[in-house]
C-alpha atoms as a PDB file:
ATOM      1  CA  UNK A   1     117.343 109.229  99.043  1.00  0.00           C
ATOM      2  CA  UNK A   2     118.410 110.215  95.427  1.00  0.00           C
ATOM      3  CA  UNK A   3     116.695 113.565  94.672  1.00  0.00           C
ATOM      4  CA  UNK A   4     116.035 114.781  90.619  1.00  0.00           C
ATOM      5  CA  UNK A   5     114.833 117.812  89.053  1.00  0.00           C
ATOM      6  CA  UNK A   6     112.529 117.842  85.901  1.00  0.00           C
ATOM      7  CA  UNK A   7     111.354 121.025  83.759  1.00  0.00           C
ATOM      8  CA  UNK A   8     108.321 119.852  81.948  1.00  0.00           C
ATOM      9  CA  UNK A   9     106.483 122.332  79.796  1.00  0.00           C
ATOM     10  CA  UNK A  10     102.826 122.599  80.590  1.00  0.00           C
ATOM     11  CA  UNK A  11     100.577 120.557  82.326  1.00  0.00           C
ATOM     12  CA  UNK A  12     100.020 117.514  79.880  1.00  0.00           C
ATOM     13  CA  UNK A  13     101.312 113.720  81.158  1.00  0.00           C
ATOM     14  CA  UNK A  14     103.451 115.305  84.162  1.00  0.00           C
ATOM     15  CA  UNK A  15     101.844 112.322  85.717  1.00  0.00           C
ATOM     16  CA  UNK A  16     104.001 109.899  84.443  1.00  0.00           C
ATOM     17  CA  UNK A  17     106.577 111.009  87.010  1.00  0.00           C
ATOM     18  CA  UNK A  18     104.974 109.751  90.352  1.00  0.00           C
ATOM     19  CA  UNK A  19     103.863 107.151  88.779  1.00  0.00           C
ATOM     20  CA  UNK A  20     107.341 106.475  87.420  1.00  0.00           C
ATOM     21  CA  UNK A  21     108.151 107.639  91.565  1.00  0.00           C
ATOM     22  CA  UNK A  22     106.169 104.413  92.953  1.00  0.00           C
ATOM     23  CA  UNK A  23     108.025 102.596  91.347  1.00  0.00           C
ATOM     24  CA  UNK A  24     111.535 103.532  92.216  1.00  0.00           C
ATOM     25  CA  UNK A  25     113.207 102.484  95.222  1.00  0.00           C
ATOM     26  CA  UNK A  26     114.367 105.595  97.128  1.00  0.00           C
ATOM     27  CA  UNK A  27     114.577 107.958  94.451  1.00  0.00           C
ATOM     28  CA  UNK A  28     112.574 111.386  94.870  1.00  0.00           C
ATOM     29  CA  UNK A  29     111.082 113.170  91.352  1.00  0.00           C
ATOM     30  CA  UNK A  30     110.913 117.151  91.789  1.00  0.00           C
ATOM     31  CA  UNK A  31     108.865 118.210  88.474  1.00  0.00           C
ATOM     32  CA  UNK A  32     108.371 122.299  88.524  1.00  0.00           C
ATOM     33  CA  UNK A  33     106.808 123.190  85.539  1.00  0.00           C
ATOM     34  CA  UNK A  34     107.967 126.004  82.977  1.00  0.00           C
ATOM     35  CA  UNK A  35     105.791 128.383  80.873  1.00  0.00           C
ATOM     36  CA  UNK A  36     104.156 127.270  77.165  1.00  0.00           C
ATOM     37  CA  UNK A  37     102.848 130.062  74.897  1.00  0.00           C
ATOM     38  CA  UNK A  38     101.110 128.524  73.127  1.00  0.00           C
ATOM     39  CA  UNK A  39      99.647 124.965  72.746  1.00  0.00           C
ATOM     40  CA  UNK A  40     100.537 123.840  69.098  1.00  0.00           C
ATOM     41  CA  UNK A  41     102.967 121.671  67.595  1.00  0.00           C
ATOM     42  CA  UNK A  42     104.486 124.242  64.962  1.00  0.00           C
ATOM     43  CA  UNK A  43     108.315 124.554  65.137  1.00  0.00           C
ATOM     44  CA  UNK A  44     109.326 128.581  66.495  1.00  0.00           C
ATOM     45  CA  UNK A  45     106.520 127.559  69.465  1.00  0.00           C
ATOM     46  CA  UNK A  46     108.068 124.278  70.324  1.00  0.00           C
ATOM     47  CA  UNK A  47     111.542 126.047  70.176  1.00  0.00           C
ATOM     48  CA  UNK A  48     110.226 128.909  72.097  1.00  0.00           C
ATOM     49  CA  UNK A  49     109.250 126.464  75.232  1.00  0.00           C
ATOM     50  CA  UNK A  50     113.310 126.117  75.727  1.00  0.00           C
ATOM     51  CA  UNK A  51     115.409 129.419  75.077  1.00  0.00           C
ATOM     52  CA  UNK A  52     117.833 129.078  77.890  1.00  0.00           C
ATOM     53  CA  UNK A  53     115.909 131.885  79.785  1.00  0.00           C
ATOM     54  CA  UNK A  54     112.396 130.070  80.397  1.00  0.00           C
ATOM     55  CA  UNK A  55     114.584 127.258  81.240  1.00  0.00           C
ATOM     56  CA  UNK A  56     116.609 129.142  83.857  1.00  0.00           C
ATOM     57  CA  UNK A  57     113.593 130.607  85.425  1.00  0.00           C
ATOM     58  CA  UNK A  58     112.044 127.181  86.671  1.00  0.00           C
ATOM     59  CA  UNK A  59     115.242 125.933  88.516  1.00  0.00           C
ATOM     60  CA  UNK A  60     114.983 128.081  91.519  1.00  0.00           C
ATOM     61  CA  UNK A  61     112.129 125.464  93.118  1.00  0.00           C
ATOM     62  CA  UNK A  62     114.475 122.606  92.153  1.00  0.00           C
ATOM     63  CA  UNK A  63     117.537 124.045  93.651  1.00  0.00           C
ATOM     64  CA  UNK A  64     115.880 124.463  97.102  1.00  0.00           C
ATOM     65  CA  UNK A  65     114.656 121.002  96.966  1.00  0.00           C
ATOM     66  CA  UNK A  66     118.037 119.668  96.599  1.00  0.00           C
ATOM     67  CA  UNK A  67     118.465 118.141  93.173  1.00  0.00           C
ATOM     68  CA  UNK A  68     121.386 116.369  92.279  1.00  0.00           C
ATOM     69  CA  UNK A  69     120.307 116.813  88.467  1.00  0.00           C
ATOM     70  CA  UNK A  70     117.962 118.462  86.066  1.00  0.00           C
ATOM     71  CA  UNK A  71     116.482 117.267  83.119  1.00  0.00           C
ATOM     72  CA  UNK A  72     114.456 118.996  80.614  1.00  0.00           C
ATOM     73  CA  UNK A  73     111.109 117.148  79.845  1.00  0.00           C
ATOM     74  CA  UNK A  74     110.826 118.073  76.290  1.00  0.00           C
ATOM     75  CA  UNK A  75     112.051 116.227  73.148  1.00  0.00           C
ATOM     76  CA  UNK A  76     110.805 118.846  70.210  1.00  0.00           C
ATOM     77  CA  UNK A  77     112.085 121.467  72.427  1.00  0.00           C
ATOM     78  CA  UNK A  78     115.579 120.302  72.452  1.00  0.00           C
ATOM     79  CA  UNK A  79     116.142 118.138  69.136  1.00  0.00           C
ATOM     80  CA  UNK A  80     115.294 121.465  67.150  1.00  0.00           C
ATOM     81  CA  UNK A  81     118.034 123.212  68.291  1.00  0.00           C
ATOM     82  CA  UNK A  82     120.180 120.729  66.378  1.00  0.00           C
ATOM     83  CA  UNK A  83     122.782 118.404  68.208  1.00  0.00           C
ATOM     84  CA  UNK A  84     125.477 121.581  68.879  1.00  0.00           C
ATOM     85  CA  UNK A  85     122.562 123.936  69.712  1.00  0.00           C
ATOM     86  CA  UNK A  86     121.344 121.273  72.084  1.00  0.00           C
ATOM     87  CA  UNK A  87     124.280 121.056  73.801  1.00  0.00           C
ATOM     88  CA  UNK A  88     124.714 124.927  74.242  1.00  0.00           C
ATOM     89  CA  UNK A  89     120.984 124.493  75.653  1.00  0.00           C
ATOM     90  CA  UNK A  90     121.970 122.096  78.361  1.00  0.00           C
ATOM     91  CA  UNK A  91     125.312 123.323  79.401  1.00  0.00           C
ATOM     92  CA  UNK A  92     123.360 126.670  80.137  1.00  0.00           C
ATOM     93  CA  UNK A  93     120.855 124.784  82.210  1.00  0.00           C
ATOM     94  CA  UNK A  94     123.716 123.070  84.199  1.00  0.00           C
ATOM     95  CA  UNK A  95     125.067 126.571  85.009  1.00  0.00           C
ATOM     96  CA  UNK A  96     121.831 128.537  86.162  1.00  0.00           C
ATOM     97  CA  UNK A  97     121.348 125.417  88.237  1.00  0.00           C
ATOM     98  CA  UNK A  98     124.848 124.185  89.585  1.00  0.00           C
ATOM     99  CA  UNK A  99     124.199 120.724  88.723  1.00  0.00           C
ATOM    100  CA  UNK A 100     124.685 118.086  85.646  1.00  0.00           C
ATOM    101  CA  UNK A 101     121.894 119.396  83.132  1.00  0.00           C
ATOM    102  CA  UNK A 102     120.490 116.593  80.399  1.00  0.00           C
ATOM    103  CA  UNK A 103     117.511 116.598  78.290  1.00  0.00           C
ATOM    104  CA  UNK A 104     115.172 114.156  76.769  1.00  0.00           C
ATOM    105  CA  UNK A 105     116.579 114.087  73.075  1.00  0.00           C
ATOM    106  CA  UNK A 106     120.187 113.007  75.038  1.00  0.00           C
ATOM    107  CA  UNK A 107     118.486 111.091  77.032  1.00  0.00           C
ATOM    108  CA  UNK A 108     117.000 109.105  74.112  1.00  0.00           C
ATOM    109  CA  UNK A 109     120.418 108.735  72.902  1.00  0.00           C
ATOM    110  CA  UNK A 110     122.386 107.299  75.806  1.00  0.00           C
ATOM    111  CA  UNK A 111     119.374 105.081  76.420  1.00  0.00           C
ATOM    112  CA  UNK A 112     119.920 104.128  72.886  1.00  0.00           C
ATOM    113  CA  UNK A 113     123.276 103.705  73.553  1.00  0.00           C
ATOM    114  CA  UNK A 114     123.012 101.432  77.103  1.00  0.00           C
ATOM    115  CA  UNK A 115     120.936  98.951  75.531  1.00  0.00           C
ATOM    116  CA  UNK A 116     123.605  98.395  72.643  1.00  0.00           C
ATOM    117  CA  UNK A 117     121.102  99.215  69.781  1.00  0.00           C
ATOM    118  CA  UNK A 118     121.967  99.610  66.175  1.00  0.00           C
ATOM    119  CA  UNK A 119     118.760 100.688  64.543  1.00  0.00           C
ATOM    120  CA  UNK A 120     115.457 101.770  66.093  1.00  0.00           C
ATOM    121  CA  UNK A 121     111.982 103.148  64.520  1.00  0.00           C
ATOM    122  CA  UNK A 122     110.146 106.060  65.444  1.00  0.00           C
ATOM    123  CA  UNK A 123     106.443 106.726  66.712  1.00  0.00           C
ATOM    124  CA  UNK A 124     106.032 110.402  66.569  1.00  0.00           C
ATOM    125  CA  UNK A 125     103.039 112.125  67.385  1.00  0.00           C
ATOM    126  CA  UNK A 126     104.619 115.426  65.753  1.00  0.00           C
ATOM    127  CA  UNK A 127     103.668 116.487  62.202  1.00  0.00           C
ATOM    128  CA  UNK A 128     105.977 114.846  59.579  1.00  0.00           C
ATOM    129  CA  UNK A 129     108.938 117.627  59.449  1.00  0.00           C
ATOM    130  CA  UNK A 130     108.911 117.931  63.317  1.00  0.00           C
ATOM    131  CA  UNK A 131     109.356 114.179  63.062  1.00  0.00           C
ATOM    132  CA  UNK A 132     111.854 114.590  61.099  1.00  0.00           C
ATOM    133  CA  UNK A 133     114.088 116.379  62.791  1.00  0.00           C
ATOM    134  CA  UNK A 134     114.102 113.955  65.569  1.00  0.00           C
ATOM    135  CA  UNK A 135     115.427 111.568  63.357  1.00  0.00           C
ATOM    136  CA  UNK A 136     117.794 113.789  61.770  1.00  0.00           C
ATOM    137  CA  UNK A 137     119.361 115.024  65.698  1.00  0.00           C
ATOM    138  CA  UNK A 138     119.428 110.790  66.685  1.00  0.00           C
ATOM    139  CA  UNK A 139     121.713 110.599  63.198  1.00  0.00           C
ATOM    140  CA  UNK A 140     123.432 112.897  64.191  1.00  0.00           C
ATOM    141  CA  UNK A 141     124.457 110.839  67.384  1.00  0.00           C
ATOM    142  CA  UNK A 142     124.993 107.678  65.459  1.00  0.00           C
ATOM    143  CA  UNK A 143     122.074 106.203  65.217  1.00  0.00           C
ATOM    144  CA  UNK A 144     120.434 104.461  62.160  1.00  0.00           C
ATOM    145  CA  UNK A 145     116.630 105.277  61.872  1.00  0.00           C
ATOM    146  CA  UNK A 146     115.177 102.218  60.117  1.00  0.00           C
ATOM    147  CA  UNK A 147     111.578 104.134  60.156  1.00  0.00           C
ATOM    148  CA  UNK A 148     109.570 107.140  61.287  1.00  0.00           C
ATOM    149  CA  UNK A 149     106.250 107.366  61.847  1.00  0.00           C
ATOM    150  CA  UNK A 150     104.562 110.742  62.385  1.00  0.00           C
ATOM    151  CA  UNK A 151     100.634 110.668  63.459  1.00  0.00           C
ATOM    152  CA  UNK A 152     100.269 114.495  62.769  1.00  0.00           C
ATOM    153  CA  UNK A 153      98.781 116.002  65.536  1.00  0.00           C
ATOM    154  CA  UNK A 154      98.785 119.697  65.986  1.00  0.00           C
ATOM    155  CA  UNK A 155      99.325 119.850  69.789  1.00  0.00           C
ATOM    156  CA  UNK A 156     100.581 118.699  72.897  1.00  0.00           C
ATOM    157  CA  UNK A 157      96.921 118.585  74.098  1.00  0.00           C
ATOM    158  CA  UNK A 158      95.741 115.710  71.450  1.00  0.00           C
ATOM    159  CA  UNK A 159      98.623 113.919  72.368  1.00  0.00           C
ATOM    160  CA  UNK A 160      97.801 113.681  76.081  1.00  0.00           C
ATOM    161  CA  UNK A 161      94.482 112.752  75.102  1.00  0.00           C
ATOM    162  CA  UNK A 162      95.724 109.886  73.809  1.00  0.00           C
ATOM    163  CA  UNK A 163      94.620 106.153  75.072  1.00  0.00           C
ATOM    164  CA  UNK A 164      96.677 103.324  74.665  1.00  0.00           C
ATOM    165  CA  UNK A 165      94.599 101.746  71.809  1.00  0.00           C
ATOM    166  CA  UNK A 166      95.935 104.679  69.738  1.00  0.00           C
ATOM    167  CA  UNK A 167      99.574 104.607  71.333  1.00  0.00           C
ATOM    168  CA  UNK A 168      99.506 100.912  69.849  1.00  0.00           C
ATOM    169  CA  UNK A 169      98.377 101.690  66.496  1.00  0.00           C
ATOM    170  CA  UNK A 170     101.111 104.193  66.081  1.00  0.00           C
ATOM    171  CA  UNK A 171     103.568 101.648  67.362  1.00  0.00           C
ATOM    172  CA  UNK A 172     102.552  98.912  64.954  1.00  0.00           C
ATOM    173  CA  UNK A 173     102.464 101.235  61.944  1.00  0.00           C
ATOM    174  CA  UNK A 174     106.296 102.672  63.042  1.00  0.00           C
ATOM    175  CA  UNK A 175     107.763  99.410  63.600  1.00  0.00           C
ATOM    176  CA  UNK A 176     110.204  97.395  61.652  1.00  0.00           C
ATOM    177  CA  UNK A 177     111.415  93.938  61.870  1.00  0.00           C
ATOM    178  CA  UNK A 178     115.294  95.591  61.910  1.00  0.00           C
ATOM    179  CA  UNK A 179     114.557  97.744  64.355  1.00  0.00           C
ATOM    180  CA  UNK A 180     116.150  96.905  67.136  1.00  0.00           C
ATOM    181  CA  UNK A 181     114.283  99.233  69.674  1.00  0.00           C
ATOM    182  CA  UNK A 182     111.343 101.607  69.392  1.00  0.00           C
ATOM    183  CA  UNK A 183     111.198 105.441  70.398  1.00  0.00           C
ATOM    184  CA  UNK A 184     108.253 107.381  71.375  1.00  0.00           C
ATOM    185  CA  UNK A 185     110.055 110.834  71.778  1.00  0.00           C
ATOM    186  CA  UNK A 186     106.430 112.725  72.990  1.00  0.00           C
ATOM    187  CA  UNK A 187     106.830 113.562  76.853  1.00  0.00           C
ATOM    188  CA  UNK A 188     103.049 115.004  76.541  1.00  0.00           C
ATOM    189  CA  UNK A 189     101.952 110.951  75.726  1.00  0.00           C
ATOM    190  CA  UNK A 190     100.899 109.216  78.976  1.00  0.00           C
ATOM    191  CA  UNK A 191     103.291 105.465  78.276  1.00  0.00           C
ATOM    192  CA  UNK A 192     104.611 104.697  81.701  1.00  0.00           C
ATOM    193  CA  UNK A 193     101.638 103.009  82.268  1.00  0.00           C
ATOM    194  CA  UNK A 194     102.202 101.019  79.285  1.00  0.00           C
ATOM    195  CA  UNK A 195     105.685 100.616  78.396  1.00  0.00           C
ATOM    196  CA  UNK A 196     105.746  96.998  79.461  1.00  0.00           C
ATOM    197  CA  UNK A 197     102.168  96.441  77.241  1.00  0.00           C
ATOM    198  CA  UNK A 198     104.320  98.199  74.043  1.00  0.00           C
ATOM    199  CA  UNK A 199     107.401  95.745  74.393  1.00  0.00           C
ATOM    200  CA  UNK A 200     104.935  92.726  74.421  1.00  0.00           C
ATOM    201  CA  UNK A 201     103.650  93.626  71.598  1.00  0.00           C
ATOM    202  CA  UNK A 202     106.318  94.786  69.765  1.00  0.00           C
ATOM    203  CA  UNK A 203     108.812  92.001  71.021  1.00  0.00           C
ATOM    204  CA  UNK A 204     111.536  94.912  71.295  1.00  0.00           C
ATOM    205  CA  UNK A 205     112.473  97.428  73.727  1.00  0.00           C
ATOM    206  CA  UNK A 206     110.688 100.425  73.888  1.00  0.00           C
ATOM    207  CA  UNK A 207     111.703 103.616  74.967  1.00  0.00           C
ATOM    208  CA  UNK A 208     109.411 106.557  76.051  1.00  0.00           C
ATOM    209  CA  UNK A 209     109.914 110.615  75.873  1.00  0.00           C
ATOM    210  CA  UNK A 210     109.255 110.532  80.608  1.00  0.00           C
ATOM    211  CA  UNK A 211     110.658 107.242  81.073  1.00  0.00           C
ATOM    212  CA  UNK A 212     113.941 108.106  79.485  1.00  0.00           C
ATOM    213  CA  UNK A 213     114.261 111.441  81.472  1.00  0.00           C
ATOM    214  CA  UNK A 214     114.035 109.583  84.427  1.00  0.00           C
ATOM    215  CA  UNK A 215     117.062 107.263  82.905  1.00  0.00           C
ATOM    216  CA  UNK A 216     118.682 110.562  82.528  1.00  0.00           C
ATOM    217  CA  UNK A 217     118.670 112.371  85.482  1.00  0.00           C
ATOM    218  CA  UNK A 218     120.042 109.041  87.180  1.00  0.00           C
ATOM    219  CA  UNK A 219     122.531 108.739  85.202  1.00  0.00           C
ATOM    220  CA  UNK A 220     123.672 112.026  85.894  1.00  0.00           C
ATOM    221  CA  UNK A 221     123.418 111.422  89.351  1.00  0.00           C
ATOM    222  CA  UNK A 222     125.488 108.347  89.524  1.00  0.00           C
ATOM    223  CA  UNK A 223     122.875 106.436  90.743  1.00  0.00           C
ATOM    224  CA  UNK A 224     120.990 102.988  90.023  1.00  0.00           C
ATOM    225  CA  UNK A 225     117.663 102.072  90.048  1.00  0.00           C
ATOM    226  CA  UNK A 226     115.597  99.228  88.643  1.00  0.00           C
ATOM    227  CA  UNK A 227     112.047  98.317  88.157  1.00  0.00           C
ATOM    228  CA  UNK A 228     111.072  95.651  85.411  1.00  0.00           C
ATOM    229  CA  UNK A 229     107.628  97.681  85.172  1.00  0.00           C
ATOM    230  CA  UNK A 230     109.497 100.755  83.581  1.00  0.00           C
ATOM    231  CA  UNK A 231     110.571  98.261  80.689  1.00  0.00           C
ATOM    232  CA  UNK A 232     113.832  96.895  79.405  1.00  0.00           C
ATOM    233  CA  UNK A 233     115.972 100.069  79.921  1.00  0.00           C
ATOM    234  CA  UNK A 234     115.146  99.937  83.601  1.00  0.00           C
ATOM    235  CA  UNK A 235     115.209  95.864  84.060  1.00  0.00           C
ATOM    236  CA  UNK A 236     117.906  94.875  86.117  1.00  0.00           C
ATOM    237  CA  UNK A 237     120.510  93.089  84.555  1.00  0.00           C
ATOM    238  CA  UNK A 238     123.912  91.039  85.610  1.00  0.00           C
ATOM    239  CA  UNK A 239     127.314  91.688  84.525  1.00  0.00           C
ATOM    240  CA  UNK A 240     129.394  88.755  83.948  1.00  0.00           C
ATOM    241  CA  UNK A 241     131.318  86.977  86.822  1.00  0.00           C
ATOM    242  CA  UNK A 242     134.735  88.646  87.211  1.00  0.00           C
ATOM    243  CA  UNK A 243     137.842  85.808  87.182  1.00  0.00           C
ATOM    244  CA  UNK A 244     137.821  84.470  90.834  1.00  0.00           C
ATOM    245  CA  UNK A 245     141.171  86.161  92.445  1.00  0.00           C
ATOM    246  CA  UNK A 246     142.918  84.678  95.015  1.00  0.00           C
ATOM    247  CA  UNK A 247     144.037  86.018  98.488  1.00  0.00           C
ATOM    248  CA  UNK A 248     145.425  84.521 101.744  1.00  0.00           C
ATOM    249  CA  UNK A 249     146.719  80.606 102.372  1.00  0.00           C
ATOM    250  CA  UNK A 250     144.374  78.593  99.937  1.00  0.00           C
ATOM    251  CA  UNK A 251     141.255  80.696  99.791  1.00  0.00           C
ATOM    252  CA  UNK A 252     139.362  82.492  97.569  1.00  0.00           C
ATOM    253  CA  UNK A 253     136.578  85.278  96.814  1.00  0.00           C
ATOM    254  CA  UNK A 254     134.963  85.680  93.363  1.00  0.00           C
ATOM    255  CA  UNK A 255     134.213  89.142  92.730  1.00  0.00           C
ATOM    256  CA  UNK A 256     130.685  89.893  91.012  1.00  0.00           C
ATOM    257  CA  UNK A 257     128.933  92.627  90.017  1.00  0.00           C
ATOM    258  CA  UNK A 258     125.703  94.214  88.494  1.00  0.00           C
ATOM    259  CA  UNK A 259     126.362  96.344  85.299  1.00  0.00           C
ATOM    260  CA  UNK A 260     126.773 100.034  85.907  1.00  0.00           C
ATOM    261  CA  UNK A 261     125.951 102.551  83.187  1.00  0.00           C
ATOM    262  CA  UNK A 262     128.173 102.777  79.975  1.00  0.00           C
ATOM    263  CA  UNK A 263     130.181 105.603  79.785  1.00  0.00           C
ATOM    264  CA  UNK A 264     129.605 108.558  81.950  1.00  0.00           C
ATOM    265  CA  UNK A 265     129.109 111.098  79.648  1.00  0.00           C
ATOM    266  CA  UNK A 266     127.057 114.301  80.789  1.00  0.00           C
ATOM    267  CA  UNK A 267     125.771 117.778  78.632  1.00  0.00           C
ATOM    268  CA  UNK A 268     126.847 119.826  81.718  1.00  0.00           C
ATOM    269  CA  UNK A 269     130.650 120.619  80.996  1.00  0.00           C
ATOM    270  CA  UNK A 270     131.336 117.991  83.689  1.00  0.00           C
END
C-alpha cells in the first residue's frame, strides 16, 4: 500500500480525493487540511494560504500516517510565488516533512510534460490577473498557452458550487483547436467526477487542479497507478516492445514493458 499526503486549504472539493481513492488500486490519500483566512480570490489572501509556515504546521498528521510524499492542493497558492519562489516553497515543505514535497502548479507542469504536449488552453475560475499568472508561471516552464479563460469568480466558495453544466461552458469558451490539452488549475472545482465527460467533449486531454496532485504525489513516490476513469493522464499505456535478446542454446525472451514516468524530477532537493 502506497501512502500520500495532501495539504488542501479549506474545506471546498476535498472530496475529490476519495473519490479519486476508489479508484486507485492500493494507493492510500491522507488529506489534512491547513488554515484559510479568508475566503476570496484576491492575490495577498491566496498567497497568504501558503507561506512556508501554515504549510509546515499541517504535516505533523501526515508524517504519523506514513506518507511517502506531500503535495500541496493549491494552484493560486503556489503559481503566485513565481516559478523560483515556488520552488523555495516546496523545498521548505520537503524539509519540515522529510519527504519529496510537490505542488499543484508543478504538478500541472510535469503532467504537461508526460503527455508530450506543446500547447494547452486554460479554464480558470480566478479573476483575469490571477489567471494570468498561471499562465505566465506554465511559460515559465516551457509551455505555450494558446488561450486563457478566466470566469471571474471572487472565491473558492463559488467555485465549489459549481455543477458540471458550468464546468463545461468554461471549457468550451477556453478551448482552442491548437490546444493540445486543457487545464483547469482550481483544486476548489469538484472535476474528478467529470474529467472523462470534459475529454469527450473536448476531444483532448484534460487535466484538473486534484487529479494532477494525485499524479504528483505518485510520481514522487515512484509509484504507478492507472484508472481510465481519472482521464488520459492516468490511462494506462504500453511502451514499445524492446528488441527480442537472445540467451541460452537457441532460445529467446522478448523483454516488454509498460511506460514509466518521464524524467524523475522532484521540488524537494532530491
Amino acid at each position: 500500500m502506497t501512502t500520500l499526503g495532501f495539504l488542501y486549504p479549506g474545506h471546498f472539493a476535498e472530496d475529490d480525493f476519495p473519490r479519486t481513492e476508489i479508484l486507485l488500486d492500493a494507493v492510500r490519500l491522507v488529506v489534512n487540511h491547513t488554515d484559510v483566512d479568508e475566503d476570496d480570490y484576491g492575490t495577498d489572501t491566496l498567497m497568504r494560504t501558503g507561506t512556508p509556515e501554515r504549510l509546515a504546521a499541517g504535516v505533523a498528521e501526515l508524517q504519523r500516517a506514513g506518507v511517502e510524499s506531500v503535495v500541496w492542493v493549491s494552484s493560486s497558492g503556489s503559481f503566485l510565488y513565481g516559478w523560483e519562489g515556488a520552488h523555495e516553497q516546496t523545498a521548505a515543505l520537503a524539509r519540515a516533512a522529510g519527504v519529496p514535497a510537490s505542488s499543484t502548479s508543478f504538478a500541472f507542469v510535469h503532467a504537461v510534460r508526460e503527455l508530450d504536449a506543446a500547447r494547452v488552453a486554460v479554464a480558470a475560475t480566478y479573476p483575469e490577473p490571477v489567471a494570468a499568472l498561471f499562465a505566465a508561471f506554465l511559460h515559465s516552464a516551457g509551455i505555450e498557452v494558446t488561450a486563457t479563460r478566466a470566469a471571474g469568480l471572487a472565491s473558492a466558495a463559488e467555485a465549489a458550487a459549481w455543477d458540471l453544466d458550468e464546468v463545461k461552458d468554461l471549457v468550451m469558451a477556453a478551448d482552442r483547436p491548437e490546444a493540445d490539452v486543457m487545464l483547469l488549475p482550481d483544486t476548489a472545482l469538484h472535476t474528478v467526477a467529470h474529467v472523462t465527460e470534459l475529454e469527450r467533449l473536448l476531444g483532448k486531454p484534460v487535466l484538473t487542479g486534484n487529479q494532477v496532485s494525485v499524479r504528483e504525489g505518485l510520481r514522487l513516490a515512484d509509484r504507478r497507478a492507472w484508472s481510465p476513469r481519472l482521464g488520459r493522464i492516468f490511462a494506462e499505456r504500453e511502451a514499445p516492445p524492446a528488441p527480442v535478446a537472445q540467451w541460452g542454446a537457441g532460445r529467446e525472451r522478448a523483454h516488454t514493458g509498460r511506460k514509466g514516468w518521464s524524467g524523475r524530477q522532484t521540488h524537494s532537493g532530491r
